[in-house]
C-alpha atoms as a PDB file:
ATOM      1  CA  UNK A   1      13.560  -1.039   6.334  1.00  0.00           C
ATOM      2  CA  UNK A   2      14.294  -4.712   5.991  1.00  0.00           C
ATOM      3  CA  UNK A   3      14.247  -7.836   8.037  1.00  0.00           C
ATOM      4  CA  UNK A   4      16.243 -10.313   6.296  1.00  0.00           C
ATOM      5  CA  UNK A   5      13.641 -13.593   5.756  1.00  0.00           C
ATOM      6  CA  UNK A   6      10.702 -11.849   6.762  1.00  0.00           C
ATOM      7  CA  UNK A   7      10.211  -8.696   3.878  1.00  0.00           C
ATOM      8  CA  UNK A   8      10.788  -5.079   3.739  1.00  0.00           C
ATOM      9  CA  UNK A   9       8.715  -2.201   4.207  1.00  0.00           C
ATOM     10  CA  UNK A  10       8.819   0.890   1.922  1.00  0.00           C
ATOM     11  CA  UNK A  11       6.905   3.393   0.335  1.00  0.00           C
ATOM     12  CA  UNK A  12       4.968   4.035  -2.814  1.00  0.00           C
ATOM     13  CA  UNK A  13       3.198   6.915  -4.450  1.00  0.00           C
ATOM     14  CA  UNK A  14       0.001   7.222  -4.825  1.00  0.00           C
ATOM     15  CA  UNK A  15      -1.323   9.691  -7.637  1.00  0.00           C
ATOM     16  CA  UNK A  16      -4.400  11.935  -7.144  1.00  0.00           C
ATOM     17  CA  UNK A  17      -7.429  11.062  -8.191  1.00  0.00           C
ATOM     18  CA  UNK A  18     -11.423  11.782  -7.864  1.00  0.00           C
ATOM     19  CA  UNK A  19     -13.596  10.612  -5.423  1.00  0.00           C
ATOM     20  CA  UNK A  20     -17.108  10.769  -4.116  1.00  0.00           C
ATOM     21  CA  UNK A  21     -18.526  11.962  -1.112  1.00  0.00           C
ATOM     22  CA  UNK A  22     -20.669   8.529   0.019  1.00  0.00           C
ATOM     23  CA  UNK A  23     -22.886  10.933   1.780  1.00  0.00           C
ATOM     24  CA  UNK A  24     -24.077  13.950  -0.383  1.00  0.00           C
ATOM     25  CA  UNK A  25     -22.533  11.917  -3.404  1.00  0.00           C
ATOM     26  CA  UNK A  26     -20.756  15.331  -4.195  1.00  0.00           C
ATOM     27  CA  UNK A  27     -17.300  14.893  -5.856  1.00  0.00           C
ATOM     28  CA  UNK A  28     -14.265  15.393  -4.397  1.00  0.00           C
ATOM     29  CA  UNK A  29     -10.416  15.501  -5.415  1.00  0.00           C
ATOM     30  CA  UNK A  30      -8.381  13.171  -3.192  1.00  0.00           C
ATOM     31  CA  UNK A  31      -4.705  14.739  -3.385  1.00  0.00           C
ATOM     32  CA  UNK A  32      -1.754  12.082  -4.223  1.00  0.00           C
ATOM     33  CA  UNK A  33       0.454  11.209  -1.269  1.00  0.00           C
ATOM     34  CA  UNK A  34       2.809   8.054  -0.099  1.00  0.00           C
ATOM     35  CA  UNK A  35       1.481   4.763   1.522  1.00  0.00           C
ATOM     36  CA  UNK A  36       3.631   2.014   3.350  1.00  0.00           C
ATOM     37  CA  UNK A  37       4.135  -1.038   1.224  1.00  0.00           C
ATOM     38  CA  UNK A  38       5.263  -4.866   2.003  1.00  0.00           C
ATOM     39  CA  UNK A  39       7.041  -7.023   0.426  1.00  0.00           C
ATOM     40  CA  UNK A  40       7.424 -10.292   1.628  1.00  0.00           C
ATOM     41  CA  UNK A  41      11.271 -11.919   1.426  1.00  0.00           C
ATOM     42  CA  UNK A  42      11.457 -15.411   0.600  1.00  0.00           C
ATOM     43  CA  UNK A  43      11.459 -17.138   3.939  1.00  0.00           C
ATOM     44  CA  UNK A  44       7.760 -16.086   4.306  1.00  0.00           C
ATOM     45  CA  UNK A  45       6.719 -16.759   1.295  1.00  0.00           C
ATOM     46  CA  UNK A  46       8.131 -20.486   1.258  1.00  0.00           C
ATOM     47  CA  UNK A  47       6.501 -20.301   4.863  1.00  0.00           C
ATOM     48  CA  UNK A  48       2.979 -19.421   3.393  1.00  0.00           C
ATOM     49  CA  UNK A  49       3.303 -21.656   0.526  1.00  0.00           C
ATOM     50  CA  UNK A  50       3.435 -25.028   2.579  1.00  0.00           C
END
């Protein structure tokens, strides 16, 4: 999805990887999935900049 000046939002893998319980500080697998991503178009970054 885009909006033209302000960015565009997609997705992006994200591979597996180990983790830790913070409580029992047992390990744990955390399985790979897909996570929303933004990337800002160059209105909003000139914007920003000033």
């Amino acid at each position: 999805m885009a909006i033209v000046g302000f960015g565009a939002l997609s997705t992006r893998a994200r591979a597996g990887r180990r983790g830790r319980n913070p409580y029992i500080g047992e390990p744990i697998a955390i399985a790979a999935t897909k996570a929303p991503a933004f990337k800002a178009g160059k209105a909003l970054r000139e914007v920003v900049r000033e």
